[in-house]
Structures are given as C-alpha cells and as structure tokens.
Protein backbone atom coordinates (compact mmCIF):
# COMPACT_ATOMS: atom_id res chain seq x y z
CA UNK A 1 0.04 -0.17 -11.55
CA UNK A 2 0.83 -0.53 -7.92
CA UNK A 3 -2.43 0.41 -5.72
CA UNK A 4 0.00 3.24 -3.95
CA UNK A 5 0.34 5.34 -7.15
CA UNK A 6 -3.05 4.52 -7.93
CA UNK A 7 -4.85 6.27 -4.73
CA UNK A 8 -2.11 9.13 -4.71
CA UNK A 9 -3.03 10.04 -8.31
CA UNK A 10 -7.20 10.23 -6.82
CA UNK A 11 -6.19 12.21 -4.59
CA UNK A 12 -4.25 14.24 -6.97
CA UNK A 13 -7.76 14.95 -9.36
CA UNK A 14 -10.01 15.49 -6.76
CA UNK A 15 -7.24 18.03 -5.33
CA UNK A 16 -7.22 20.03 -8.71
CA UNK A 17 -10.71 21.06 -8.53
CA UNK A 18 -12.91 22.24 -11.63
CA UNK A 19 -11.13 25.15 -12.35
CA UNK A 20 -7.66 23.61 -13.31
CA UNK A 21 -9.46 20.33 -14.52
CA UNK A 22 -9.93 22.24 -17.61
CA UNK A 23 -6.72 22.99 -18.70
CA UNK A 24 -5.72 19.30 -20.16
CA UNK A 25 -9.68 17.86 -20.65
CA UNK A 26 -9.48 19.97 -23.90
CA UNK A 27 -6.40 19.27 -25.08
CA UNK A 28 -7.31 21.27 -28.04
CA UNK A 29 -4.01 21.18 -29.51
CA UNK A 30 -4.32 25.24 -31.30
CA UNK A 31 -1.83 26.44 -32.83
CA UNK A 32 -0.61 29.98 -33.68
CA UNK A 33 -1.56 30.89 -37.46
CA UNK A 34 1.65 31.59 -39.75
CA UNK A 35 1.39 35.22 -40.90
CA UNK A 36 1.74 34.31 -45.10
CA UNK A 37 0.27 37.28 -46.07
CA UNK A 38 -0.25 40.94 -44.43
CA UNK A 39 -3.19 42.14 -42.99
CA UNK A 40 -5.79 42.90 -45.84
CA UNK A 41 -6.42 46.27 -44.39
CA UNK A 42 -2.43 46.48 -44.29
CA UNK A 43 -1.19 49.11 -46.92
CA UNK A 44 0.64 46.98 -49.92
CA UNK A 45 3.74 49.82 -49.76
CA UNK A 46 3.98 49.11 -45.83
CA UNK A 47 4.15 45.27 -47.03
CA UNK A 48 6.95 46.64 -49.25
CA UNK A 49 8.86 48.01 -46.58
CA UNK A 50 8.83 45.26 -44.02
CA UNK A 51 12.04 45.09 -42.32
CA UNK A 52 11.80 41.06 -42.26
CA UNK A 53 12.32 40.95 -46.18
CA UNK A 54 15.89 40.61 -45.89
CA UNK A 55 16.03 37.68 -43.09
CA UNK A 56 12.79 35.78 -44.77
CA UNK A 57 15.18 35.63 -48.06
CA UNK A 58 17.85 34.64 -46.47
CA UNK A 59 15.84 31.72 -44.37
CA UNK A 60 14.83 30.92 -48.04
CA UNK A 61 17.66 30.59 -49.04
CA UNK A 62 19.05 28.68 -46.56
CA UNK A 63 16.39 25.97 -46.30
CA UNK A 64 17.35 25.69 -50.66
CA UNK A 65 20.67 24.63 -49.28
CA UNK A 66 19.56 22.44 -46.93
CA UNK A 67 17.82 20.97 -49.54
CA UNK A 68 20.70 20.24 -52.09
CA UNK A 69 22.81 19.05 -49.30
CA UNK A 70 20.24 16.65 -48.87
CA UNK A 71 20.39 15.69 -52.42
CA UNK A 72 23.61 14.71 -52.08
CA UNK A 73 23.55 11.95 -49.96
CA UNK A 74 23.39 8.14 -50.57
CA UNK A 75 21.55 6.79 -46.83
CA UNK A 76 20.41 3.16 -46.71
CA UNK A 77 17.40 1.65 -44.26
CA UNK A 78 16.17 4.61 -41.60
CA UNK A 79 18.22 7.29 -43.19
CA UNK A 80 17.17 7.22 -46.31
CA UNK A 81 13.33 7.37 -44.97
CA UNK A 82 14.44 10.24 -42.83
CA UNK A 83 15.94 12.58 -45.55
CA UNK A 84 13.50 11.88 -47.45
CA UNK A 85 11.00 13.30 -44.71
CA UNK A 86 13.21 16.18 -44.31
CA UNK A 87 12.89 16.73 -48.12
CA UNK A 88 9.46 16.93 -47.36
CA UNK A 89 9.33 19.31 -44.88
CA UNK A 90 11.68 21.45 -46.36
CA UNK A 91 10.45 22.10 -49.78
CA UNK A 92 6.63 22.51 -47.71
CA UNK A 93 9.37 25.50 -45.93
CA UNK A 94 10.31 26.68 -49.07
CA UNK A 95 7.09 27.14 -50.62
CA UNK A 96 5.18 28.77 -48.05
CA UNK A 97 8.49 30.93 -47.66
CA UNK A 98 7.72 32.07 -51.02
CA UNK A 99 4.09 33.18 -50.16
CA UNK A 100 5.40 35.42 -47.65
CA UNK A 101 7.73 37.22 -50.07
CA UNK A 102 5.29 37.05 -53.04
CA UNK A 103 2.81 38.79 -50.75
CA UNK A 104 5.43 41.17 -49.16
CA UNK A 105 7.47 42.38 -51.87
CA UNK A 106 5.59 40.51 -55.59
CA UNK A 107 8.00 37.96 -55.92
CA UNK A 108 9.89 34.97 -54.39
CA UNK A 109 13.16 34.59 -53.24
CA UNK A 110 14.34 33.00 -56.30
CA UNK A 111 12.19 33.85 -58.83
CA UNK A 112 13.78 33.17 -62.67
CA UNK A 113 16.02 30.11 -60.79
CA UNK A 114 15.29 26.71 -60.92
CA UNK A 115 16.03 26.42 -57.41
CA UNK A 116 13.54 22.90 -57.17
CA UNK A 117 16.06 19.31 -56.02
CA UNK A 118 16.02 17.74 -59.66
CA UNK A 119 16.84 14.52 -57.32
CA UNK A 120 15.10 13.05 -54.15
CA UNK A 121 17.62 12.19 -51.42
CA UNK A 122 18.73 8.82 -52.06
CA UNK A 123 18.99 8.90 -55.52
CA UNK A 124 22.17 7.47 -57.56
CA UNK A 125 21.68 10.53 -59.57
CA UNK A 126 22.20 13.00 -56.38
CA UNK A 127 26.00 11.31 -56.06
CA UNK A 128 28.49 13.47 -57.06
CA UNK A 129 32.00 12.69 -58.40
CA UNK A 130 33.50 13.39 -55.42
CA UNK A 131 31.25 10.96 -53.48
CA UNK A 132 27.76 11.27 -51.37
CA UNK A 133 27.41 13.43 -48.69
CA UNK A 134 27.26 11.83 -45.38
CA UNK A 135 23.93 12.38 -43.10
CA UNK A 136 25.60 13.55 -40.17
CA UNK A 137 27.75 15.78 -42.40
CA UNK A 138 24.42 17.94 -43.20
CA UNK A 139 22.96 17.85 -39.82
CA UNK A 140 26.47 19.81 -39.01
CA UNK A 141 26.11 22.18 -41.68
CA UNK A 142 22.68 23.24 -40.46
CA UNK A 143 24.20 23.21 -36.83
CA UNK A 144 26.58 25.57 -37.90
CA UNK A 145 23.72 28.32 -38.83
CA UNK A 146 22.85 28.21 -35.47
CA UNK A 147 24.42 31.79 -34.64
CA UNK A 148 22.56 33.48 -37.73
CA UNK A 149 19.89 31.94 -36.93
CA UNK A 150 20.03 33.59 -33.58
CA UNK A 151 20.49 36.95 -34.84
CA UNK A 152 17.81 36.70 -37.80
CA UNK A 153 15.20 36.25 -35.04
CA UNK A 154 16.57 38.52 -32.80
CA UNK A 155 16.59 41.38 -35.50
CA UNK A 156 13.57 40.59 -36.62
CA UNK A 157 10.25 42.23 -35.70
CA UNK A 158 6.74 40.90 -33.69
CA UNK A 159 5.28 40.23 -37.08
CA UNK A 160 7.45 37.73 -38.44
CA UNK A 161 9.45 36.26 -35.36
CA UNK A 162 7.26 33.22 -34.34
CA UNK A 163 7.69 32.20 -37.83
CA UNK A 164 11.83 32.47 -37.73
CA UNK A 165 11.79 31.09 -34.24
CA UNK A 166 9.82 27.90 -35.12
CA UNK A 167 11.64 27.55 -38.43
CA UNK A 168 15.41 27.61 -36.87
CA UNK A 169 14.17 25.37 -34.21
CA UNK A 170 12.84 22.39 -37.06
CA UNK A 171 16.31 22.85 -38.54
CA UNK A 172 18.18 22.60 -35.71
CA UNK A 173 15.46 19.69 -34.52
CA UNK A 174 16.79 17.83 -38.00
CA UNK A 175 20.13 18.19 -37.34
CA UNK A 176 19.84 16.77 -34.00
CA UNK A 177 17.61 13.83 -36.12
CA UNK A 178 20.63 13.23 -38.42
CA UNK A 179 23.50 12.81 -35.43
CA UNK A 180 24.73 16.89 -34.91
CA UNK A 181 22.83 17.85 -32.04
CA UNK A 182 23.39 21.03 -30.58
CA UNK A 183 24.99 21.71 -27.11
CA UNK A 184 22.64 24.10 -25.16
CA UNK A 185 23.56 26.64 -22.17
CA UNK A 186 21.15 26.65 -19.36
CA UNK A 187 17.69 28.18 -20.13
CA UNK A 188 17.95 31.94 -19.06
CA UNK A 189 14.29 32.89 -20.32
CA UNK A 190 11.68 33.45 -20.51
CA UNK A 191 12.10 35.34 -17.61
CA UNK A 192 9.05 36.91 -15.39
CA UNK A 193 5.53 37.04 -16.60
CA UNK A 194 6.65 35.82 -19.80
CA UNK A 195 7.51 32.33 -18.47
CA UNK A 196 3.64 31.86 -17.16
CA UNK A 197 2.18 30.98 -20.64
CA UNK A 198 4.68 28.50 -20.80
CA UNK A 199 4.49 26.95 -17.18
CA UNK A 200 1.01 26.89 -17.49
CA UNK A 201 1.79 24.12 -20.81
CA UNK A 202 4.66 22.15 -19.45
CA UNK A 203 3.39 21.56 -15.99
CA UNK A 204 -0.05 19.63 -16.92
CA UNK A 205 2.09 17.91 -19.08
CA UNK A 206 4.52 16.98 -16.45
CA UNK A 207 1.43 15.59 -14.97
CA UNK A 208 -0.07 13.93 -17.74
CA UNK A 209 3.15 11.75 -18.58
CA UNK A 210 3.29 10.83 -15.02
CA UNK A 211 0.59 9.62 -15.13
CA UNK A 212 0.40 7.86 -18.54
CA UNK A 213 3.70 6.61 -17.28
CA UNK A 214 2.59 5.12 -14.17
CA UNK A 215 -0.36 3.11 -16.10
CA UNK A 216 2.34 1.50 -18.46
CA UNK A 217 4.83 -0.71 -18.64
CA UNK A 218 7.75 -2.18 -20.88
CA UNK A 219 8.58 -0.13 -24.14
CA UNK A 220 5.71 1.67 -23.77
CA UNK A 221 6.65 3.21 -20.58
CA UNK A 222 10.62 3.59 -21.23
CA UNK A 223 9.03 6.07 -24.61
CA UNK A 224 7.79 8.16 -21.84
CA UNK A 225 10.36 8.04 -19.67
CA UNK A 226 12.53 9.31 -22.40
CA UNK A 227 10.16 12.64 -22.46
CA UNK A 228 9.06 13.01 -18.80
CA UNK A 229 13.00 13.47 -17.30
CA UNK A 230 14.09 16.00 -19.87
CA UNK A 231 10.24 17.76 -19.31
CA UNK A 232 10.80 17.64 -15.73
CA UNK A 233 13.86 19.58 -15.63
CA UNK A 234 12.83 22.29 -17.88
CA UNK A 235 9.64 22.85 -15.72
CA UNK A 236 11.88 23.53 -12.88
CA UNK A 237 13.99 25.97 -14.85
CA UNK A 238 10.88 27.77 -15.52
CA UNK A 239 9.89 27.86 -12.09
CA UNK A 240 13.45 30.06 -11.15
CA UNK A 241 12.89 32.11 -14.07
CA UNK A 242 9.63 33.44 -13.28
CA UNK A 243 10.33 34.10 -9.93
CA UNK A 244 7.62 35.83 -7.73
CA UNK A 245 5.42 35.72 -10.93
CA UNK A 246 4.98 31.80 -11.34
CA UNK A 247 1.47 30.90 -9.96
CA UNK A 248 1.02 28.43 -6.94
CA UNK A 249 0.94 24.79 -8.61
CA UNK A 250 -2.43 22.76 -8.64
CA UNK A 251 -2.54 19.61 -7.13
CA UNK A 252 -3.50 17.85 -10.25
CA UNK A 253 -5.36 18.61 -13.35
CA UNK A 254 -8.46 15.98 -15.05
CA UNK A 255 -7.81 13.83 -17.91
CA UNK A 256 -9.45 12.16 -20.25
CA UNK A 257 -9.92 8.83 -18.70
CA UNK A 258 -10.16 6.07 -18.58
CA UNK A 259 -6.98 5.83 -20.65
CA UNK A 260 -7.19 2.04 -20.76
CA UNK A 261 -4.86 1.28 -23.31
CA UNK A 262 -2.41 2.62 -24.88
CA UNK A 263 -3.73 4.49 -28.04
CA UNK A 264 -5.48 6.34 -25.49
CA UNK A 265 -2.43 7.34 -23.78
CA UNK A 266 -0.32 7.40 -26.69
CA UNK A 267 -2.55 10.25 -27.71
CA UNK A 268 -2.61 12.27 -24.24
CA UNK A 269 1.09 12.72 -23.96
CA UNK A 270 1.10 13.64 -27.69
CA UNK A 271 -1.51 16.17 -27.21
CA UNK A 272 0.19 17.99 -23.69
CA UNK A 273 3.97 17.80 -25.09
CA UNK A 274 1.95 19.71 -28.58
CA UNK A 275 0.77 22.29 -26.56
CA UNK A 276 4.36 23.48 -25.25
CA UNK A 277 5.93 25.55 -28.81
CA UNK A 278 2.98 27.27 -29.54
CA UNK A 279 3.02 29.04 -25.57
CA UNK A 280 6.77 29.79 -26.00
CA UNK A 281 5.91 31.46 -29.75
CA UNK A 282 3.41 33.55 -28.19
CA UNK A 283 5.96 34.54 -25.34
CA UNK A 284 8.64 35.18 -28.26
CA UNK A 285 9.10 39.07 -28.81
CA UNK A 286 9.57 39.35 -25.12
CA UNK A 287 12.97 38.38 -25.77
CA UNK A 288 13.32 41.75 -27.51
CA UNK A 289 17.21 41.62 -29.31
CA UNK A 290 18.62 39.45 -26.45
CA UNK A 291 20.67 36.91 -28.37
CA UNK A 292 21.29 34.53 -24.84
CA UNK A 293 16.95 34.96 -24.67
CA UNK A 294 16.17 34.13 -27.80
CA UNK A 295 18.80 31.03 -27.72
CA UNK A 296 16.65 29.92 -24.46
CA UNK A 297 13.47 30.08 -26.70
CA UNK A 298 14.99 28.07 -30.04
CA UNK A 299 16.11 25.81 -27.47
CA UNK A 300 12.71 25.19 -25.47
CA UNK A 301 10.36 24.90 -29.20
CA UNK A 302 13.50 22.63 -30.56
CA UNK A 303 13.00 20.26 -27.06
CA UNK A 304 9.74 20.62 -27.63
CA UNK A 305 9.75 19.60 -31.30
CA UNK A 306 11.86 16.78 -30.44
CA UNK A 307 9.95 15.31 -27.52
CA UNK A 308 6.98 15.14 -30.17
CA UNK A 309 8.99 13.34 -32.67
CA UNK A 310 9.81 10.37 -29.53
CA UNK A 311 6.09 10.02 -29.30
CA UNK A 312 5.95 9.09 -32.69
CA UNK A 313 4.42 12.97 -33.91
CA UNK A 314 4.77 13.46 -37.49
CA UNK A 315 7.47 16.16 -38.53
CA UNK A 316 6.13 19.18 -39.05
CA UNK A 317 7.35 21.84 -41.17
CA UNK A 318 6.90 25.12 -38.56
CA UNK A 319 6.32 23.21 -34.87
CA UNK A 320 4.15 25.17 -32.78
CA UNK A 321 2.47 26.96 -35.80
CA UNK A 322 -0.81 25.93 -38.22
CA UNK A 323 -0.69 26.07 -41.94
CA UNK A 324 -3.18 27.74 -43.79
C-alpha cells in the first residue's frame, strides 16, 4: 500500500479516540432472536388470536412453492449447486415457519399434506413432460411476490415483522442469485432517529472496507470494491434521511490489526457488512403501514444480504436474525 494511504489511515485511528474505537474491535456479529414461539408468560388464547397467523401461512406457503419450482429445474455446473443451496435454505424456512404456527395456533400450515420436494433440484425425476423449469424463470416468479410481500410486512404487527422483513428480503436476495434482480426506487427510509441504528452499522463498515481495500490488491481487492461503492452510496442516503438527527461522523474507528493477510481481512469486512440487517430489523416497525418505507427496508437487508454473499458468507435462511 502506498505510504500516503498508509499515514492518512494513522491519522484516521488515533482521530477516533477510545470511545468510537469500540464500535468495530468487537465485531460481535449479534443477531436479533427469531420469535418461534410466544412469550411463556404470553396467554396460549392471545397466541390464538395473533393477527400475523394469516400472513405467516401464507409466507409458508409461498416458500412450499418456491420450493417445487425449484424442483423443477434441470441446472448444470454453478446452478445446480446454487438451487440446491436454496433448497436448503428454504425447507430450513419452512420448518421453522411451522414452529411459529404450531406454537401460535397447534398446527402447521399444511398439516395432513405431504407438502416435503419428493425430488432435490437437479434431479431427472423433478423434469416434467413439458420440460425443466429454467433458473431465471423461478428467480422471476419470486420477483413477482415482491408487492405481497410488501404488504404482508406492512400489515403485519411489531411481533412478527423482523421475521417477514428478513424472510422477503432472502427471497428476493435468491432471485437476484438466479438472474431476476429487482429494480429498486431510491431509499426513502428510515427516516429520522430511526436511520441512526443503521448509520451507526454502515459507516464503520464504510471504513473498515476502505481500509481492508487499501491493504489489498488484485482479486482480492476488486471483491471489495464490488461491496464498498454500492455501501458507500447507501451511507450517504442515510445521511439525507436522518437529517438533523444523524450524529457528527468519527474520524475513524480501531480494528483488529494487524490484518496481515487476507483471512484476516476476509473476516473483518464479513463481520462489519453482518452487522448492517440486524440494525435495519430493529429499526423495522418504524415504518408503521408505509408500503414506499417498508420497500426502503426489504431493499437495505436484501443489499445487505447480498453484499455478504460477495464476501463469500454462507446463505442464510433469515439474514439479520439467529436461529434458535
């Protein structure tokens, strides 16, 4: 690395000073816990009545589809590796899904069907008479749930809504994977306070890949590259949206040198670009029924989602969100 970037990023760490130091040392990666069951002080007939029964069904139900579609393809080389991931993550949806309803209601969303793929994606079996399905074909049927995806989260209450959010954003995340991505309008939210939690994520990470990318080279650095521009621009957005409420930026922030090499760095920008869903799921119910706010939040845990997958992050079946 050029001696230039090298002094200006000193003087960027001794800038930040202790108290901001400790917002990437940690990098402690925590996640928000999936709600699968109510409360155990929570009355079983209020579980009964939850107003999210309907939408968790039909999220259920959806992902089942997602899954047959899948079923029906015939992809060679990468593709077939990444439907069969997506198999993966969607029957992990699909069960879990049906821990929430058994715990809600007593029973799953399809109990008495055999709703299970009989066929892994791939499979000569899963070829219908009328030919496989093509890939892109089911990234573009999942695409096109995008608007009930919208209103399922936006109808849906504080208990249940992280969950919604981070599922539609992994389906629309694996439709972008399989060649339908999704054109977004600008970000209009979070707005206000609301957009602190999640300025206080992207910016060290801003940081963090700059400097990761400065200390690389090659393939290495175009990977981050890839991230950083995108991050960059949504940082600013931020910014504007919060207004009068964003706090004063730090100079710099500590990390956990001497990142040497590039596992070490590898696992830095991993870390930061992790941290990003969870602080827009916590921010969520701010959004209140706004359809055009809660787009702007699929959109920033989907980015955020894929970001993760460019750095090589396993796929995970609710981003920003821990299983049990």
């Amino acid at each position: 690395m050029p001696p230039a970037a090298t002094s200006r990023r000193t003087l960027l760490r001794v800038g930040a000073g202790v108290a901001t130091g400790a917002l990437l040392a940690g990098c402690s990666g925590e996640r928000l816990r999936t709600p699968w069951s109510p409360d155990p002080s929570t009355d079983a007939l209020e579980g009964r009545a939850s107003p999210d029964l309907p939408l968790l069904r039909e999220v259920r139900h959806r992902v089942s589809g997602y899954r047959d579609l899948l079923a029906g393809t015939r992809p060679t080389g990468q593709g077939r590796q990444l439907a069969r991931t997506l198999d993966e993550v969607w029957t992990t949806q699909e069960e879990r899904l049906d821990l929430v309803l058994r715990a809600l209601d007593g029973s799953s969303a399809q109990d008495g069907e055999d709703v299970a793929a009989t066929t892994a994606p791939g499979d000569d079996a899963a070829v219908t008479s009328t030919g496989p399905t093509e890939l892109v074909e089911v990234g573009r049927r999942v695409r096109d749930d995008l608007s009930t995806m919208l209103e399922a989260v936006a109808t849906s209450t504080s208990v249940h809504r992280p969950m919604l959010l981070s599922l539609a954003a992994q389906h629309l995340a694996s439709a972008d994977r399989l060649g339908a991505g999704t054109d977004w309008p600008p970000l209009v939210g979070p707005t206000g306070t609301a957009a602190v939690p999640v300025l206080a994520r992207t910016r060290p990470a801003v940081f963090a890949l700059e400097v990761v990318t400065a200390r690389s080279g090659g393939e290495e650095r175009e990977r981050y590259e890839q991230v950083l521009a995108p991050l960059r621009s949504v940082t600013r957005s931020l910014v504007t949206l919060a207004g009068d409420a964003a706090p004063v930026p730090p100079l710099g922030y500590d990390l956990p040198e001497p990142l040497a090499d590039g596992e070490q760095r590898l696992a830095l920008a991993r870390a930061v670009v992790q941290d990003i869903a969870p602080a827009v799921l916590t921010v969520a119910d701010r959004a209140g029924s706004d359809v055009e706010q809660v787009e702007s939040s699929l959109r920033l845990v989907l980015e955020a989602d894929l970001w993760a997958d460019r750095l090589g992050v396993p796929a995970q079946p609710f981003p920003g969100m821990s299983l049990p």
